[in-house]
PDB file of N, CA and C in Angstrom:
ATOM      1  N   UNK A   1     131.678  10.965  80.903  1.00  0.00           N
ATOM      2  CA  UNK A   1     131.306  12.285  81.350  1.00  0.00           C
ATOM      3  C   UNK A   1     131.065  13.183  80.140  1.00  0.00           C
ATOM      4  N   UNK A   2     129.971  14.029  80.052  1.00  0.00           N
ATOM      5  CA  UNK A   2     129.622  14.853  78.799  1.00  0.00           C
ATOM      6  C   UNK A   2     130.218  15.664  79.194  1.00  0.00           C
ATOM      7  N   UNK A   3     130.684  16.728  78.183  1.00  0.00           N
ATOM      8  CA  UNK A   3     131.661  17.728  77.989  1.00  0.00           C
ATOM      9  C   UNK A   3     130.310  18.757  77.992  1.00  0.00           C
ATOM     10  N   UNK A   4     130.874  19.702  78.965  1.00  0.00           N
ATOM     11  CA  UNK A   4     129.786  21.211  79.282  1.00  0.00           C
ATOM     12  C   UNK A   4     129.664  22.168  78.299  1.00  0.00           C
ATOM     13  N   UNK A   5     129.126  21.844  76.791  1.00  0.00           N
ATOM     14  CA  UNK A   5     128.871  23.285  76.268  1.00  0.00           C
ATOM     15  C   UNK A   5     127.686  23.402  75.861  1.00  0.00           C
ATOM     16  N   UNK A   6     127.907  25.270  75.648  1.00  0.00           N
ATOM     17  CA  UNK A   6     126.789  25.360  76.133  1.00  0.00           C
ATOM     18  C   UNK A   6     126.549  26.185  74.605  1.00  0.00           C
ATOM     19  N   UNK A   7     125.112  26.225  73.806  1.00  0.00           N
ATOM     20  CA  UNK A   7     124.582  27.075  73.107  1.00  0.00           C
ATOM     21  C   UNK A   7     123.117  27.903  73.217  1.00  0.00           C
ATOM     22  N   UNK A   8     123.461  29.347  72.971  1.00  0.00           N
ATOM     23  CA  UNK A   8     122.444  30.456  72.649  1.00  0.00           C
ATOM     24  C   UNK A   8     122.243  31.217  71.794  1.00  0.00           C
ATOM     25  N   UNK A   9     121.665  32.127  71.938  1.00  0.00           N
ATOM     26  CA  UNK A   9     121.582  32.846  70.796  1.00  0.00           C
ATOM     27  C   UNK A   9     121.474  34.384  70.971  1.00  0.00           C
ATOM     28  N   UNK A  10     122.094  35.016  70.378  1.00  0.00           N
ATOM     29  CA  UNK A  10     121.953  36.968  70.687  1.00  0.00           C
ATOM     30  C   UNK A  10     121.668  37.174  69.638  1.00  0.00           C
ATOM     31  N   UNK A  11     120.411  37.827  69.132  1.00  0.00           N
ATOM     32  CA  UNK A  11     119.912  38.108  68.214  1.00  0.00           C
ATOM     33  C   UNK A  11     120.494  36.798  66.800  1.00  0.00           C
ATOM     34  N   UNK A  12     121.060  37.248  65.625  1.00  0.00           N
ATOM     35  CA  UNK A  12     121.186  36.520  64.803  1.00  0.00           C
ATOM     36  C   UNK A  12     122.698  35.559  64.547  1.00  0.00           C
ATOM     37  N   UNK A  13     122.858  35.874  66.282  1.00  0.00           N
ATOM     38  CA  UNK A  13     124.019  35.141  66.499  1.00  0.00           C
ATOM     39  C   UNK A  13     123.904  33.804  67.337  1.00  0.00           C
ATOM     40  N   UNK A  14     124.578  32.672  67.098  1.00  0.00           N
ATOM     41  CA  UNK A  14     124.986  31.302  67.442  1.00  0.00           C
ATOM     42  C   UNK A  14     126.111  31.621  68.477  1.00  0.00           C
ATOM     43  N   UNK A  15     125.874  31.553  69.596  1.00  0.00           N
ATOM     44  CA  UNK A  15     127.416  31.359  70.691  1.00  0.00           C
ATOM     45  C   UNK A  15     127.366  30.131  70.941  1.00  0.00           C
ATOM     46  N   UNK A  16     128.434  29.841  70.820  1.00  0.00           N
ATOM     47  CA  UNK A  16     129.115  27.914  71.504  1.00  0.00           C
ATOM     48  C   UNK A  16     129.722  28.174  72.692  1.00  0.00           C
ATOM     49  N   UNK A  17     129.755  28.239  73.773  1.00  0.00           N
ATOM     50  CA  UNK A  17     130.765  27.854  74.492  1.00  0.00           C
ATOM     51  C   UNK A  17     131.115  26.632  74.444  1.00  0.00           C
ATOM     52  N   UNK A  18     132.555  26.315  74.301  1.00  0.00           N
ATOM     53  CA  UNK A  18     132.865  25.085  74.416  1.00  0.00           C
ATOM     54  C   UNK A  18     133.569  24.919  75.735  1.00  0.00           C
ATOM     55  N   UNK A  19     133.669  23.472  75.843  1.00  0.00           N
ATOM     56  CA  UNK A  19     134.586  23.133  77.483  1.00  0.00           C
ATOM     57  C   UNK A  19     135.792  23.114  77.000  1.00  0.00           C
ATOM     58  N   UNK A  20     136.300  22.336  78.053  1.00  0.00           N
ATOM     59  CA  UNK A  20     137.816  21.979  78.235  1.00  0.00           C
ATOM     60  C   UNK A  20     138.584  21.753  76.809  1.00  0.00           C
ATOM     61  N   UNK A  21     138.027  20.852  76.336  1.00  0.00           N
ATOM     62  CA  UNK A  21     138.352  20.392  75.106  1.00  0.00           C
ATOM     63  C   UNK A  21     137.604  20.487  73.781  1.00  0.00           C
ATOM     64  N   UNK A  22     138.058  20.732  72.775  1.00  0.00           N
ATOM     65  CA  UNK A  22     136.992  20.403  71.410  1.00  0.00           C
ATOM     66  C   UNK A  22     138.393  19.254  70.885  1.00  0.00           C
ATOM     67  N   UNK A  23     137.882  18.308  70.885  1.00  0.00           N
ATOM     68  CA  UNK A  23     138.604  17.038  69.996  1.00  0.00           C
ATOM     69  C   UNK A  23     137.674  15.983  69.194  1.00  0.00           C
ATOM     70  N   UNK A  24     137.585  15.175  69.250  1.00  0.00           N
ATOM     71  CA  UNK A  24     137.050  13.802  68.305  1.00  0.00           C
ATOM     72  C   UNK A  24     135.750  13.642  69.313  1.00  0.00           C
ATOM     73  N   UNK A  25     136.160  13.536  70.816  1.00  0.00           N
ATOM     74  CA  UNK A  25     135.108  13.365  71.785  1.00  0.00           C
ATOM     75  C   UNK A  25     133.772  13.627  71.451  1.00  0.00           C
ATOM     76  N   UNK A  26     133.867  15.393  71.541  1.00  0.00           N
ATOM     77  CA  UNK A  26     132.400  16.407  71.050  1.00  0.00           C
ATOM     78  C   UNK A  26     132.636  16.964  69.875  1.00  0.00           C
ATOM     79  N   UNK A  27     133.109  16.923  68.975  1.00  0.00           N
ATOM     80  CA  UNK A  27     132.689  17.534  67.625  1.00  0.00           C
ATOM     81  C   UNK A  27     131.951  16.734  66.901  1.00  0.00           C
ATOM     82  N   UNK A  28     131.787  15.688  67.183  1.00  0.00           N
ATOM     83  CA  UNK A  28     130.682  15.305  66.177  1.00  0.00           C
ATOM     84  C   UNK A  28     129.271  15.573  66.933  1.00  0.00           C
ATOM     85  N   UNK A  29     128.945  16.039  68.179  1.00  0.00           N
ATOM     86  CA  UNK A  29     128.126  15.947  68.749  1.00  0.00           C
ATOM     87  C   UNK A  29     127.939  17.685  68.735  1.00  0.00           C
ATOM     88  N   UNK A  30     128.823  18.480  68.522  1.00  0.00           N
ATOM     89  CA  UNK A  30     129.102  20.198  68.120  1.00  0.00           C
ATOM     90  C   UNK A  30     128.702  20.454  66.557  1.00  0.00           C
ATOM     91  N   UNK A  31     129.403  19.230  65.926  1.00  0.00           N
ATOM     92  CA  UNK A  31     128.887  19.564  64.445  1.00  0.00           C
ATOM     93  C   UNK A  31     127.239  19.401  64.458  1.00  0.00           C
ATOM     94  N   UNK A  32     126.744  18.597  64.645  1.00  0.00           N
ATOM     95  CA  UNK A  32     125.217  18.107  64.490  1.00  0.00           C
ATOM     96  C   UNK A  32     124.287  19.234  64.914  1.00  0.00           C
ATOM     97  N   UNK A  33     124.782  19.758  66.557  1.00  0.00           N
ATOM     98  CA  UNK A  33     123.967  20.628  67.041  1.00  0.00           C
ATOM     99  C   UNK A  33     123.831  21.943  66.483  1.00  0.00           C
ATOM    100  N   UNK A  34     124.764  22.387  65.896  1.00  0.00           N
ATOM    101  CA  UNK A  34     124.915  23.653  64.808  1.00  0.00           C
ATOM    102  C   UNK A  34     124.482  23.645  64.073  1.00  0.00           C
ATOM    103  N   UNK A  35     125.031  22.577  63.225  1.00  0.00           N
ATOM    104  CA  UNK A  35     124.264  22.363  61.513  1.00  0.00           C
ATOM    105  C   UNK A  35     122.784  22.306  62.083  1.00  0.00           C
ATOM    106  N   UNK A  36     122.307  22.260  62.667  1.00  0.00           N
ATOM    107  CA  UNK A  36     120.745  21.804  62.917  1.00  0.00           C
ATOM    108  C   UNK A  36     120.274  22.601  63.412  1.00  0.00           C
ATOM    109  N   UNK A  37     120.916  24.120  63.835  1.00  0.00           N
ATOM    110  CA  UNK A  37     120.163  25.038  64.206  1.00  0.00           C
ATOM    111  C   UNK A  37     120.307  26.365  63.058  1.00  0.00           C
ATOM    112  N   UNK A  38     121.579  25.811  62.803  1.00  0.00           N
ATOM    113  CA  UNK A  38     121.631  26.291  61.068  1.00  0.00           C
ATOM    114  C   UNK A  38     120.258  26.156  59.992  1.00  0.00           C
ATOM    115  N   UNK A  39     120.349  24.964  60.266  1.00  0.00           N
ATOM    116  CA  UNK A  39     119.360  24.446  59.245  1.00  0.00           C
ATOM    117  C   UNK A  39     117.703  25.052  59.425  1.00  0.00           C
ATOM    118  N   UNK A  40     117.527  25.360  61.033  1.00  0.00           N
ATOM    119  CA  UNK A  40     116.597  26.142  61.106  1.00  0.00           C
ATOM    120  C   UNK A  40     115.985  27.305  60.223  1.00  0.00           C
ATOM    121  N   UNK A  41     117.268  27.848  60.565  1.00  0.00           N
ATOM    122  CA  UNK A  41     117.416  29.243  59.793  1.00  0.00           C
ATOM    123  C   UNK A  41     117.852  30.368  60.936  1.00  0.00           C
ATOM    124  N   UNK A  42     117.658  31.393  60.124  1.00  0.00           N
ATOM    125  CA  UNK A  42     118.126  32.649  61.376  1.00  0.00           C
ATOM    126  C   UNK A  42     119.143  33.183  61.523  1.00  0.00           C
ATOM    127  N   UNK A  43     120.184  32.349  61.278  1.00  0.00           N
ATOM    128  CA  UNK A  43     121.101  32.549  62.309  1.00  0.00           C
ATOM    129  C   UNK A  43     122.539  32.879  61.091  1.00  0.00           C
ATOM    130  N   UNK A  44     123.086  34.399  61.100  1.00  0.00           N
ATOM    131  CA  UNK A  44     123.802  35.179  60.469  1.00  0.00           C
ATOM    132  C   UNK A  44     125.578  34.604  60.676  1.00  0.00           C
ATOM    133  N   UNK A  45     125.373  34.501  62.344  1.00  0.00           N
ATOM    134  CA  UNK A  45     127.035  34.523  62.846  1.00  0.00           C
ATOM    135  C   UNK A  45     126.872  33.318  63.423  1.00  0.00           C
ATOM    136  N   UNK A  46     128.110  32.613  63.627  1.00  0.00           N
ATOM    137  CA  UNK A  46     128.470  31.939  64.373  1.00  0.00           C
ATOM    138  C   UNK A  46     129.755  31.862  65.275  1.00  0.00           C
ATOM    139  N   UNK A  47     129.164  32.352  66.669  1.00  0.00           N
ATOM    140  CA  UNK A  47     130.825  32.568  67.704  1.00  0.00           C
ATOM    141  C   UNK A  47     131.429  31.253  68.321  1.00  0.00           C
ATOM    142  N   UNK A  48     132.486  30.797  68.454  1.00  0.00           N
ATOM    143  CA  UNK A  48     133.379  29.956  69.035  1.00  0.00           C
ATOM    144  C   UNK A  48     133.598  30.423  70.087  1.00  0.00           C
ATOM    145  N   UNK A  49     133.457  30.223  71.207  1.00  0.00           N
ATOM    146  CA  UNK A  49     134.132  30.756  72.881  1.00  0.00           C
ATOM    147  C   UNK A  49     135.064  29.893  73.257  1.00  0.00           C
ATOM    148  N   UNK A  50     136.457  30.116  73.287  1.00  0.00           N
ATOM    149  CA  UNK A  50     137.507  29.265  73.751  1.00  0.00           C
ATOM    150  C   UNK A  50     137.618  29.818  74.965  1.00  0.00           C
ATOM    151  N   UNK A  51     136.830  30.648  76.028  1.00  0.00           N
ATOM    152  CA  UNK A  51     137.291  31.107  77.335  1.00  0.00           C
ATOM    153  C   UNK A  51     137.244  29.801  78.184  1.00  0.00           C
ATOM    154  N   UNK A  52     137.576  28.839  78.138  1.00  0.00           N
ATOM    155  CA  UNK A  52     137.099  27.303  79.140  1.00  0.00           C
ATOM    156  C   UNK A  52     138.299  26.352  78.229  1.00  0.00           C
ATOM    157  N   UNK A  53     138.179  26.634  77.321  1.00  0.00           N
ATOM    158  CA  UNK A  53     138.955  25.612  76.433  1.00  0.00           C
ATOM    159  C   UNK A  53     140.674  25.797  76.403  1.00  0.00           C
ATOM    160  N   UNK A  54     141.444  24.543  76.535  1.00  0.00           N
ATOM    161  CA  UNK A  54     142.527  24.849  76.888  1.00  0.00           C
ATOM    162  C   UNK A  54     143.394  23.590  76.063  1.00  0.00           C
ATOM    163  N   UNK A  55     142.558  22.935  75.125  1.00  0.00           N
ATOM    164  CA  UNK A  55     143.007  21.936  73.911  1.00  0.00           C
ATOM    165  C   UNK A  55     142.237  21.350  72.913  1.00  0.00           C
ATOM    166  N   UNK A  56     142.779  21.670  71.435  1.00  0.00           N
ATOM    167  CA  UNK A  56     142.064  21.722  70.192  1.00  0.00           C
ATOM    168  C   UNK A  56     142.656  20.701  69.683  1.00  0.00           C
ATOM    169  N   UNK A  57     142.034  19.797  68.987  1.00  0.00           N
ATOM    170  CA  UNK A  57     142.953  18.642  67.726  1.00  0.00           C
ATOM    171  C   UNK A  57     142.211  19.103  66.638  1.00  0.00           C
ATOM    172  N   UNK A  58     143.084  17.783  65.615  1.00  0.00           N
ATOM    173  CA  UNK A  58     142.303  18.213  64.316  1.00  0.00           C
ATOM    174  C   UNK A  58     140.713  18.092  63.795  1.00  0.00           C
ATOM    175  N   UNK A  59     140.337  17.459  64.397  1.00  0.00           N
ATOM    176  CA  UNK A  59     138.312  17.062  65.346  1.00  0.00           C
ATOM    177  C   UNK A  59     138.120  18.519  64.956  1.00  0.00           C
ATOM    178  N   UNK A  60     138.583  19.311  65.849  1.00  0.00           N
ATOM    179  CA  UNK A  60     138.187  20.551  66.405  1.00  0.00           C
ATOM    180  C   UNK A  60     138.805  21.458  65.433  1.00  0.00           C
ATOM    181  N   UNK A  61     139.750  21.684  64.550  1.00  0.00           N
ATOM    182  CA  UNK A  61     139.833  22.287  63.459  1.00  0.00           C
ATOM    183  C   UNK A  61     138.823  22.001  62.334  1.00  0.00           C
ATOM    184  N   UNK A  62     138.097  20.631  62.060  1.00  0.00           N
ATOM    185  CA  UNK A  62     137.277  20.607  61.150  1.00  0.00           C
ATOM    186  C   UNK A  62     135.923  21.212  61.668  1.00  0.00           C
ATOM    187  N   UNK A  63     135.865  20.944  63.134  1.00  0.00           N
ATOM    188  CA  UNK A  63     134.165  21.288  63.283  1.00  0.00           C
ATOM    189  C   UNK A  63     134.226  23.343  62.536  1.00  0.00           C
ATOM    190  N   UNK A  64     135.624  23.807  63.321  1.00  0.00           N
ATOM    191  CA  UNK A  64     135.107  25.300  62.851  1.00  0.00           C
ATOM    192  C   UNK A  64     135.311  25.334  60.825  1.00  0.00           C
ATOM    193  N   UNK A  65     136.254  24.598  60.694  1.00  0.00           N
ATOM    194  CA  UNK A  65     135.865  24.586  58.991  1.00  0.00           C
ATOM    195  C   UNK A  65     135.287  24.270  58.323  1.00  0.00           C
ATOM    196  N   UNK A  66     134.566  23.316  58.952  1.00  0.00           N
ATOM    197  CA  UNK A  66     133.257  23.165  57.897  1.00  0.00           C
ATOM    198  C   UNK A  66     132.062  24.008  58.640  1.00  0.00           C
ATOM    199  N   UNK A  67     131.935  24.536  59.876  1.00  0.00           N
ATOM    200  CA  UNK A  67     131.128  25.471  59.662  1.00  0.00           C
ATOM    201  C   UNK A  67     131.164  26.918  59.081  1.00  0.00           C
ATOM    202  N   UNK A  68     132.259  27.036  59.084  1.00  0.00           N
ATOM    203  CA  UNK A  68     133.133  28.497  57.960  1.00  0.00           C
ATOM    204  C   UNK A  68     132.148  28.190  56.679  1.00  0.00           C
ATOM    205  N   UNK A  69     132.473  27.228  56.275  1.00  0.00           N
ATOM    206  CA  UNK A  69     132.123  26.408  54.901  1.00  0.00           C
ATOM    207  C   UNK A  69     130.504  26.423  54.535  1.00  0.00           C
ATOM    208  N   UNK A  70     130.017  26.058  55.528  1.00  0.00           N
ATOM    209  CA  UNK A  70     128.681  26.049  55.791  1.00  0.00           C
ATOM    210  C   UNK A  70     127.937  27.686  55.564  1.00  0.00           C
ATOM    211  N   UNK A  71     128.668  28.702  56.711  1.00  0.00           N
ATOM    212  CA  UNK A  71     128.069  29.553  56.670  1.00  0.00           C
ATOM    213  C   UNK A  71     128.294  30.817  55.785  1.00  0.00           C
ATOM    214  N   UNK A  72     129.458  30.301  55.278  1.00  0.00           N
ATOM    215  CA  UNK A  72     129.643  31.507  53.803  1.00  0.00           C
ATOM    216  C   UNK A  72     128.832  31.192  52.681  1.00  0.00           C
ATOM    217  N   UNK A  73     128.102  29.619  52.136  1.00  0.00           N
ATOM    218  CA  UNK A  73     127.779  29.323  51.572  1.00  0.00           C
ATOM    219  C   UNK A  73     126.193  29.708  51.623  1.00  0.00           C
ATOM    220  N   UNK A  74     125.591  30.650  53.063  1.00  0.00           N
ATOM    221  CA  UNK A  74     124.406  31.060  53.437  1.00  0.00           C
ATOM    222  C   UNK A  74     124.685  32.474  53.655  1.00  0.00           C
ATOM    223  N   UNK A  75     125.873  33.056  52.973  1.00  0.00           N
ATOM    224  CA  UNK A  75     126.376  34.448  53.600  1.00  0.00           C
ATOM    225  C   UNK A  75     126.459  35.049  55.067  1.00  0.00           C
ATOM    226  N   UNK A  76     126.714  33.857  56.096  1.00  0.00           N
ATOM    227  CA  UNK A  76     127.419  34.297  57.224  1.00  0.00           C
ATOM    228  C   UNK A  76     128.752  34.106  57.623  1.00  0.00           C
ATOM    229  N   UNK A  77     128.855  34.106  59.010  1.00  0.00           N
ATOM    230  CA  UNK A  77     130.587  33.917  58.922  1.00  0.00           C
ATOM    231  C   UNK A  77     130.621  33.587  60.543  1.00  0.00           C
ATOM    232  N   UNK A  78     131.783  33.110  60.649  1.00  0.00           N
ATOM    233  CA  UNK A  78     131.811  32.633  61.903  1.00  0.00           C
ATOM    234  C   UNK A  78     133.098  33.231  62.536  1.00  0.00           C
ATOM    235  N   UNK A  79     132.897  33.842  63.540  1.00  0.00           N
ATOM    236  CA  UNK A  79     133.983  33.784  64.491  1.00  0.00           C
ATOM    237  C   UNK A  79     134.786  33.359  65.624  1.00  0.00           C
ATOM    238  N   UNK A  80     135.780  33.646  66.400  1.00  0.00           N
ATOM    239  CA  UNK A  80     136.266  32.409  67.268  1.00  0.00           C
ATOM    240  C   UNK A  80     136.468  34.041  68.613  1.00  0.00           C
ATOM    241  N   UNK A  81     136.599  34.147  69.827  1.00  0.00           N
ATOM    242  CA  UNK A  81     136.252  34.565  70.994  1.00  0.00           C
ATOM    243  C   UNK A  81     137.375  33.609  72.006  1.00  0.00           C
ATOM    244  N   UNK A  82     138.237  34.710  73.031  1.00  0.00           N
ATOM    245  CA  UNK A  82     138.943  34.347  74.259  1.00  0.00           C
ATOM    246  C   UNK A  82     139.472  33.334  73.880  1.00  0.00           C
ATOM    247  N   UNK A  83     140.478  32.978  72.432  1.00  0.00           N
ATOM    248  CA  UNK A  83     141.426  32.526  72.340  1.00  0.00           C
ATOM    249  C   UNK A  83     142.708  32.295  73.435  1.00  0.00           C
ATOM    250  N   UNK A  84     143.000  31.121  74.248  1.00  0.00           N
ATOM    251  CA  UNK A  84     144.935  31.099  75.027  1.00  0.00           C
ATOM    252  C   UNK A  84     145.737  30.934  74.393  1.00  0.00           C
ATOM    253  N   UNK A  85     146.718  31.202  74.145  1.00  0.00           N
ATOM    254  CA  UNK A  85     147.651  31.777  73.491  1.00  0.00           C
ATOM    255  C   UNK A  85     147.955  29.793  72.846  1.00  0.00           C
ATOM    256  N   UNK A  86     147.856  28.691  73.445  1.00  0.00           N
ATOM    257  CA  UNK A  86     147.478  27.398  72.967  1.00  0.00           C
ATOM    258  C   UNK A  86     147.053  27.518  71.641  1.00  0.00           C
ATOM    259  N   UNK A  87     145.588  27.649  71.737  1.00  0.00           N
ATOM    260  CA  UNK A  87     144.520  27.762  71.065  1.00  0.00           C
ATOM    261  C   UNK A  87     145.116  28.712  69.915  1.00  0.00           C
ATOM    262  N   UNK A  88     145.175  29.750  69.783  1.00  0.00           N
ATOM    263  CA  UNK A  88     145.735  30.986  69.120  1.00  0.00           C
ATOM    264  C   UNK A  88     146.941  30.286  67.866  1.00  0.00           C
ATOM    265  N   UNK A  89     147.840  29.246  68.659  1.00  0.00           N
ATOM    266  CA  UNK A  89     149.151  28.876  67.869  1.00  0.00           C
ATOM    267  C   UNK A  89     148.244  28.269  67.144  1.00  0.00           C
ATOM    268  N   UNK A  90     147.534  27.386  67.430  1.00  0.00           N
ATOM    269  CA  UNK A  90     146.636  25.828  66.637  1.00  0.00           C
ATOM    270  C   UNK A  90     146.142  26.465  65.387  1.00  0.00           C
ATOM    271  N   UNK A  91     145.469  27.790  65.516  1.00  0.00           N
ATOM    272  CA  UNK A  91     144.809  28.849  64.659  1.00  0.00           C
ATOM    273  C   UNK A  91     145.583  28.834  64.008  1.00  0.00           C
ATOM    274  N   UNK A  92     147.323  29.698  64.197  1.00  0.00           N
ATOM    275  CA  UNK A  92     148.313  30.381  62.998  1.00  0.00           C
ATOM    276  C   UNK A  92     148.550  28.499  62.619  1.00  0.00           C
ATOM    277  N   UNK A  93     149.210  27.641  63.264  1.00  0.00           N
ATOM    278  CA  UNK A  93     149.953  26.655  62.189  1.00  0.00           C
ATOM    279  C   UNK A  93     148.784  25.922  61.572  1.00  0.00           C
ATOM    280  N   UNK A  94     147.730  25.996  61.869  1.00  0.00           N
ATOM    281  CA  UNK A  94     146.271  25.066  60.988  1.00  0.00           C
ATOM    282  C   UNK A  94     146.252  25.942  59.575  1.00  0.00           C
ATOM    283  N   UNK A  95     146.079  27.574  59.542  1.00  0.00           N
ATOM    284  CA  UNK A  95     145.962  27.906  58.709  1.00  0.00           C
ATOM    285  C   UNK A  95     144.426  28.614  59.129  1.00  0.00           C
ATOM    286  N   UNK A  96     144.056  28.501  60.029  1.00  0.00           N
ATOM    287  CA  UNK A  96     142.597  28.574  60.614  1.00  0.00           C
ATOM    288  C   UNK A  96     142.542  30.301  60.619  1.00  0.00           C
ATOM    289  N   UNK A  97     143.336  31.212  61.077  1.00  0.00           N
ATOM    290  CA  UNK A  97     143.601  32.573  61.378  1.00  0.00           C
ATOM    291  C   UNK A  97     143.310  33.343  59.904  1.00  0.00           C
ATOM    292  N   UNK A  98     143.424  32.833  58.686  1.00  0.00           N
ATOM    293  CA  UNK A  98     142.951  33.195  57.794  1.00  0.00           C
ATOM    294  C   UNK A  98     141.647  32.977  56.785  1.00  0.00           C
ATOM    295  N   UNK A  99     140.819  31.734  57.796  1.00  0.00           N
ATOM    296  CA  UNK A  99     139.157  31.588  57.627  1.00  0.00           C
ATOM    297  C   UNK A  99     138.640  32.572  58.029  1.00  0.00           C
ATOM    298  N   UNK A 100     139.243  32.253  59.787  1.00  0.00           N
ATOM    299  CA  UNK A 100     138.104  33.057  60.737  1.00  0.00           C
ATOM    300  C   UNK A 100     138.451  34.159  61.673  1.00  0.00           C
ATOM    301  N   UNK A 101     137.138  34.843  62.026  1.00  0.00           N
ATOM    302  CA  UNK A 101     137.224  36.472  62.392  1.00  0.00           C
ATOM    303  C   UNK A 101     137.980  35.857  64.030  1.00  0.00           C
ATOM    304  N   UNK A 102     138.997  36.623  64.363  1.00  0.00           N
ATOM    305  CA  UNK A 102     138.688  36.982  66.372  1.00  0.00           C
ATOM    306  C   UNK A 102     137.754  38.114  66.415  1.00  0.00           C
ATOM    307  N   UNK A 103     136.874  37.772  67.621  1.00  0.00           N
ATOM    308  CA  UNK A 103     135.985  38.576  68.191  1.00  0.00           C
ATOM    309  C   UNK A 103     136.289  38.573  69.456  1.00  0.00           C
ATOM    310  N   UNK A 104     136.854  39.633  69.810  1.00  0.00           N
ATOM    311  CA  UNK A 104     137.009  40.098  71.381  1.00  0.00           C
ATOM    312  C   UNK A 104     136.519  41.332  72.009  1.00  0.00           C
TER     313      UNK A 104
END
């Protein structure tokens, strides 16, 4: 079963919604689709939507750090959106809360 996320764009922004999960499953299939719209061009921000998502592994800590990585290195930045308080801990003990912006 493919995992439901979804990407658009608001002006020079990248939104992800992600599903249920970001783990090993879809991040390599999350990394590709980004970097490649990255690679386009355009695109300033990049948002994370955890409003659906309700479990992160370490899969899913690298996809947002290497796009951190990615997009400071093009002078953008990425942020993360409707964090559960789950999600939120994964942030403080990863170390992740001091990459990236919350946007709420």
């Amino acid at each position: 079963m493919a995992e439901e996320i979804s990407y658009y764009m608001e002006e020079e922004t990248l939104v992800i919604g992600l599903g249920k999960e970001l783990d090993h499953h879809n991040a390599q299939n999350i990394r590709e689709k980004t970097d490649a719209s990255v690679i386009k061009g355009g695109i300033k921000r990049i948002i994370f939507d955890f409003s659906r998502t309700g479990f992160m592994d370490s899969s899913g800590i690298g996809v947002i750090m290497g796009r951190q990585k990615i997009m400071d290195s093009i002078g953008g930045k990425v942020f993360v959106r409707n964090m559960n308080r789950e999600i939120e801990r994964i942030f403080l003990i990863s170390g992740l809360h001091k990459l990236v912006e919350k946007e709420d």
